[in-house]
N, C-alpha and C. Protein backbone atom coordinates (compact mmCIF):
# COMPACT_ATOMS: atom_id res chain seq x y z
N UNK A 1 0.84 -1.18 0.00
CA UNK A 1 0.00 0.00 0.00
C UNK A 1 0.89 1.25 0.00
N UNK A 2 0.56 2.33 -0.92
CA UNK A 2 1.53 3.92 -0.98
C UNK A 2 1.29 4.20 0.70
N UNK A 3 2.01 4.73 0.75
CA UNK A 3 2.21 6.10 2.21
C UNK A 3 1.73 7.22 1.42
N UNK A 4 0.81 8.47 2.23
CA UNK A 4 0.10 8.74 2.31
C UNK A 4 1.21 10.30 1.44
N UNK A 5 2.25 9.87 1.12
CA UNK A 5 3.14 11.16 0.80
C UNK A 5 3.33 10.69 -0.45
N UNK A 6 3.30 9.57 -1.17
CA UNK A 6 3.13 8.88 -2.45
C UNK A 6 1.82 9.06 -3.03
N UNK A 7 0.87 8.82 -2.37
CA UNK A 7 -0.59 9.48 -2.68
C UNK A 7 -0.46 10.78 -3.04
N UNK A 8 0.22 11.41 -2.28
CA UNK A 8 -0.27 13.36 -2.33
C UNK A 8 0.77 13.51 -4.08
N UNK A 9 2.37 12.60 -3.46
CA UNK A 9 3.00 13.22 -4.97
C UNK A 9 2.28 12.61 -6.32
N UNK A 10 1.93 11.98 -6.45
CA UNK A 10 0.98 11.16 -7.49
C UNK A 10 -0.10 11.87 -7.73
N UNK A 11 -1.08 12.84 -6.91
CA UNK A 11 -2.01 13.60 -7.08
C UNK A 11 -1.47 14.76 -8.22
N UNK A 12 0.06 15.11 -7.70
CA UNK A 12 0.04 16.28 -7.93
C UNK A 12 1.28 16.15 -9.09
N UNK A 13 1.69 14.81 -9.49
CA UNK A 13 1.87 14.56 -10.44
C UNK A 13 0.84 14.88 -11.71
N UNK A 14 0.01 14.26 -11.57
CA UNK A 14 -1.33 14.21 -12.42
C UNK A 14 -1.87 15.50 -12.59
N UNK A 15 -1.66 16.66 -11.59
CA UNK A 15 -2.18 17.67 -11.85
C UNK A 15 -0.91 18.33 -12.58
N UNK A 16 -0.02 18.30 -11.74
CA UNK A 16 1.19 19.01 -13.23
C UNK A 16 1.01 18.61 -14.52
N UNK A 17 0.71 17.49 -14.99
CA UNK A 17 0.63 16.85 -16.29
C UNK A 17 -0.56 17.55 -17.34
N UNK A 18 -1.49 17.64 -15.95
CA UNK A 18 -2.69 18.36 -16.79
C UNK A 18 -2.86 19.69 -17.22
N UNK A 19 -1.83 20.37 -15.95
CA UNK A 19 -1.82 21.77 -16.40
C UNK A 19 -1.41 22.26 -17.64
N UNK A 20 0.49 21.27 -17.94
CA UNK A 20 0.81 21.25 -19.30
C UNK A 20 0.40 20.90 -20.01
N UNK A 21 -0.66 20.03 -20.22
CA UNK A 21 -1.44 20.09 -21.68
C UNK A 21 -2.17 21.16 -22.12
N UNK A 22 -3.05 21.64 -20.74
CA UNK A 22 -3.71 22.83 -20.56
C UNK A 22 -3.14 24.03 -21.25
N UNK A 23 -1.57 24.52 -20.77
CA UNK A 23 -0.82 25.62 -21.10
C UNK A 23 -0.43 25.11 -22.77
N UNK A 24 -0.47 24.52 -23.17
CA UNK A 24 0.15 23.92 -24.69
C UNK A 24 -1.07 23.81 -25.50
N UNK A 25 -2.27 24.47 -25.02
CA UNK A 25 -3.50 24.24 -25.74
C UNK A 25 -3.71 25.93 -26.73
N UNK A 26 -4.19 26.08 -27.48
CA UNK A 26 -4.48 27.47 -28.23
C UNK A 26 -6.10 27.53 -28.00
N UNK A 27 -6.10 28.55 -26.85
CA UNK A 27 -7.22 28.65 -25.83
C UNK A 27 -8.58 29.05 -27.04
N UNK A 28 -8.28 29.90 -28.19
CA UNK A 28 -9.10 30.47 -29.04
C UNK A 28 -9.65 29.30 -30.00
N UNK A 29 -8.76 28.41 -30.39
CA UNK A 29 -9.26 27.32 -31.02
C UNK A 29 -9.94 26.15 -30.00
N UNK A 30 -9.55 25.81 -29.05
CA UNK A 30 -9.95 24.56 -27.61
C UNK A 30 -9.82 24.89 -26.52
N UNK A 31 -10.41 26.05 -26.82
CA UNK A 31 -11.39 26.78 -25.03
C UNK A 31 -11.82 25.54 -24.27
N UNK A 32 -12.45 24.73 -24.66
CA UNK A 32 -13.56 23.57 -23.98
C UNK A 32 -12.14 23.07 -23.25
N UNK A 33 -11.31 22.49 -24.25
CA UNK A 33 -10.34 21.07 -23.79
C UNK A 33 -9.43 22.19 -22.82
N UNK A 34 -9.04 22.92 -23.11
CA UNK A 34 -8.00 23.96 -21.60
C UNK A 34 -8.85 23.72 -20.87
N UNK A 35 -9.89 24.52 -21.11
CA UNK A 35 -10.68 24.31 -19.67
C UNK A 35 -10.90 22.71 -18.70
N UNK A 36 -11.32 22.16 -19.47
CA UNK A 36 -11.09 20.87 -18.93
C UNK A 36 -9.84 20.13 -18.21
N UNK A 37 -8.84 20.34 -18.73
CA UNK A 37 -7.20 20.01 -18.10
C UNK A 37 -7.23 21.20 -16.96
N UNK A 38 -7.54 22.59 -16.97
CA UNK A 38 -7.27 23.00 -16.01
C UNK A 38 -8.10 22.55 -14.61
N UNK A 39 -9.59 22.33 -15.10
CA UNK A 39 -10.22 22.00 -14.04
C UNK A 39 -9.59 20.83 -13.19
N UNK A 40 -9.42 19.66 -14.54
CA UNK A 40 -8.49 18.56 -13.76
C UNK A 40 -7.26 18.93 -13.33
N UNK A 41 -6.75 19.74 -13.46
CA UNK A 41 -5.62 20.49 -12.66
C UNK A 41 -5.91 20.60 -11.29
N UNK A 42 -6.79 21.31 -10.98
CA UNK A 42 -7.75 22.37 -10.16
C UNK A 42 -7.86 20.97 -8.70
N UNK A 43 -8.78 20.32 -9.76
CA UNK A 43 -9.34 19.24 -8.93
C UNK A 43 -8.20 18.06 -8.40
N UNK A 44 -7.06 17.46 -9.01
CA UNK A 44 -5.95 16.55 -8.06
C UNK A 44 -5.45 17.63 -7.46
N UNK A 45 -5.09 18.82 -7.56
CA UNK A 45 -4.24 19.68 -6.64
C UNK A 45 -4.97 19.62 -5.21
N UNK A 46 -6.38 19.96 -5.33
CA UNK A 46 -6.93 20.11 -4.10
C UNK A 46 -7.09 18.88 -3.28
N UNK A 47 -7.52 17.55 -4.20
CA UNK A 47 -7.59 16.70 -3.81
C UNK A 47 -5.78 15.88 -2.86
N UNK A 48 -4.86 16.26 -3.89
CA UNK A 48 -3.66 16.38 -3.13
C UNK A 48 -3.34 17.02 -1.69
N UNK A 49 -3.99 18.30 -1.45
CA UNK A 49 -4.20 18.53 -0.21
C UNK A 49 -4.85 18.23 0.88
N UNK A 50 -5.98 17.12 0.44
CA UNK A 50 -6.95 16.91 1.27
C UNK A 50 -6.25 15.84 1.57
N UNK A 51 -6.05 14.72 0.92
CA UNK A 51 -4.97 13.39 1.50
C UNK A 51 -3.26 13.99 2.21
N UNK A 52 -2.87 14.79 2.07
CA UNK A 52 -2.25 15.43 3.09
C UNK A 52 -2.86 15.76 4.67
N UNK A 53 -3.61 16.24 4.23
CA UNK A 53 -4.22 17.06 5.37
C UNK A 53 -5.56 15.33 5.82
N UNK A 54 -5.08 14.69 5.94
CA UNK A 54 -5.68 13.68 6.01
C UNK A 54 -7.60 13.55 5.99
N UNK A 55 -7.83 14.62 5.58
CA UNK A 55 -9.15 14.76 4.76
C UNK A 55 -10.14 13.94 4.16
N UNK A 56 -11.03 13.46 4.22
CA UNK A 56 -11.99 12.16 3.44
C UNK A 56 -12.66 12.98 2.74
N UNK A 57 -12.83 12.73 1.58
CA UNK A 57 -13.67 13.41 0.67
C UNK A 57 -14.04 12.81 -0.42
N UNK A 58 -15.57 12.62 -0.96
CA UNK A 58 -16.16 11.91 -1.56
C UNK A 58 -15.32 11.98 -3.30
N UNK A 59 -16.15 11.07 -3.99
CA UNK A 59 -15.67 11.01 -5.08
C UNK A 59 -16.78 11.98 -5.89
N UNK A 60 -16.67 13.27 -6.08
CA UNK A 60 -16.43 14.09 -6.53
C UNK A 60 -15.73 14.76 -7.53
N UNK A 61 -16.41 15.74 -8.65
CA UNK A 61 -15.70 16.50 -10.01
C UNK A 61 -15.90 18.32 -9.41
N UNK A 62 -16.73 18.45 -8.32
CA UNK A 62 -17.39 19.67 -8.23
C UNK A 62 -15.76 20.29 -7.40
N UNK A 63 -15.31 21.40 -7.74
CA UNK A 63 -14.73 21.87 -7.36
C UNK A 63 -14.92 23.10 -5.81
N UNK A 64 -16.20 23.51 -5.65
CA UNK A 64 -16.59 24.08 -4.84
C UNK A 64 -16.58 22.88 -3.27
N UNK A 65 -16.50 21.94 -3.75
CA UNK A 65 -17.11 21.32 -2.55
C UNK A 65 -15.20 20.91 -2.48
N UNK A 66 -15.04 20.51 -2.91
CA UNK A 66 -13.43 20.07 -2.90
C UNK A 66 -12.90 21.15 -1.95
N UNK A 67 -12.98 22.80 -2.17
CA UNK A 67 -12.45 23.69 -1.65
C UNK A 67 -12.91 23.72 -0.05
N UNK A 68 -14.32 23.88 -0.37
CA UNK A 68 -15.12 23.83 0.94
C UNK A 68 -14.55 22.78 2.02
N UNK A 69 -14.30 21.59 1.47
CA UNK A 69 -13.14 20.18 2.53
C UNK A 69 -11.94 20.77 3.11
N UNK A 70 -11.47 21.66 1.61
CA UNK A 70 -10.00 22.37 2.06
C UNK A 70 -9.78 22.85 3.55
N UNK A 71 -10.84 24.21 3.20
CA UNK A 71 -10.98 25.38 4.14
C UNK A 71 -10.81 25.16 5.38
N UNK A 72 -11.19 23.51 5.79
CA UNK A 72 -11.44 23.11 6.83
C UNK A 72 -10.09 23.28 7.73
N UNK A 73 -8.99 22.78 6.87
CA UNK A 73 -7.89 22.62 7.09
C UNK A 73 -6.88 24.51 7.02
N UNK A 74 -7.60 25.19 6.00
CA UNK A 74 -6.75 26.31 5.82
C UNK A 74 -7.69 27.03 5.22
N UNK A 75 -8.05 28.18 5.91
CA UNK A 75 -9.52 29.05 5.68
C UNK A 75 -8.77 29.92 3.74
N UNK A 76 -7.75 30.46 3.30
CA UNK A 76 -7.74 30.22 2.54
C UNK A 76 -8.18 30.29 1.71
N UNK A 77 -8.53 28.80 1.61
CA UNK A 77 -9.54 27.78 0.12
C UNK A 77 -10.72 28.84 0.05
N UNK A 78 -11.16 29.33 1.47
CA UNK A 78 -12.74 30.44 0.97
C UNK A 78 -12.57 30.61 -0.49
N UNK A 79 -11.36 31.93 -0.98
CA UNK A 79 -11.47 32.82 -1.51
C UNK A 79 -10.86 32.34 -2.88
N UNK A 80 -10.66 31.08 -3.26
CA UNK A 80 -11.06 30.31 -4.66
C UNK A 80 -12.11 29.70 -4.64
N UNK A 81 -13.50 29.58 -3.65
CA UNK A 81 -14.36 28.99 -4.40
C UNK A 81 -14.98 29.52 -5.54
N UNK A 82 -15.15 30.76 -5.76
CA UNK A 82 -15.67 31.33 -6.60
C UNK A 82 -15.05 30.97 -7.74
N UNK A 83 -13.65 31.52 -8.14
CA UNK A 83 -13.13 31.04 -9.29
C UNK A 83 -12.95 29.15 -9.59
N UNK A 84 -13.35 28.38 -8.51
CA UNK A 84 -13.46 27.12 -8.97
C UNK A 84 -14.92 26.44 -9.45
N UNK A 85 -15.93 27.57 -8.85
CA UNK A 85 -17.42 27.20 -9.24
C UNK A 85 -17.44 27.66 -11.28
N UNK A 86 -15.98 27.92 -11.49
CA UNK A 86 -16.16 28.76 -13.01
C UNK A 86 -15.40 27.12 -13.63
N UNK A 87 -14.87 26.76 -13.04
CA UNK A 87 -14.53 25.62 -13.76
C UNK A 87 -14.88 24.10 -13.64
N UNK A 88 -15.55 23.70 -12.72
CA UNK A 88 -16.51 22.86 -12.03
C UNK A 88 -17.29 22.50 -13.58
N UNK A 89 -17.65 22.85 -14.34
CA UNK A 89 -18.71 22.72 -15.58
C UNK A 89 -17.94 22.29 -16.40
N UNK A 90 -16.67 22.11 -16.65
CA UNK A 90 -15.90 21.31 -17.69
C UNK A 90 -15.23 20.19 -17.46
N UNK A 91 -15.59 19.49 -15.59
CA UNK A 91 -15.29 18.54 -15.36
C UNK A 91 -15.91 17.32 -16.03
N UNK A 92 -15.60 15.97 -15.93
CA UNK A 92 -16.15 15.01 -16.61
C UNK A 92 -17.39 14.44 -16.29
N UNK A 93 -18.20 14.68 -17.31
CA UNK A 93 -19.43 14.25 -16.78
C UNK A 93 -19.69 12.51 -16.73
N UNK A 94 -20.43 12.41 -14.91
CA UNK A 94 -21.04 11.64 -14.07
C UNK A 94 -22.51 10.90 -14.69
């Protein structure tokens, strides 16, 4: 079984990976697909913090609620929910 610091770098593996596809995208032609890598950005980063911060949190795409788990740990997270309720809609649909 990973240790719980193999979990977090693996989260945030996956979110680096996504960001760079994200940043390598031509936002004017694949608005949709950036958006989407960033959200999945968005979403292992936080989720990376929550398995740090030894956090349980459902299986979830909504980014507001991800933050809202955060906050718990580091008030913070408040003041991206807003900008994560903007990307929450290009997660993968359930």
């Amino acid at each position: 079984m990973k240790s719980k610091l193999d979990l977090v770098k693996d989260w945030i593996t996956r979110a680096k990976r996504d960001l760079l596809v994200a940043e390598r995208e031509d936002v004017s032609e694949f608005s949709e697909i950036v958006c989407f890598h960033a959200q999945q950005a968005a979403e292992k980063s936080l989720k990376a913090f929550l398995v740090l911060k030894e956090i349980e949190f459902p299986k979830t795409h909504v980014l507001e609620d991800l933050a809202d788990l955060a906050s718990q740990a580091d008030g913070s997270f408040e003041e991206i929910r807003e900008d994560a309720s903007l990307l929450t809609p290009y997660a993968v649909q359930t």
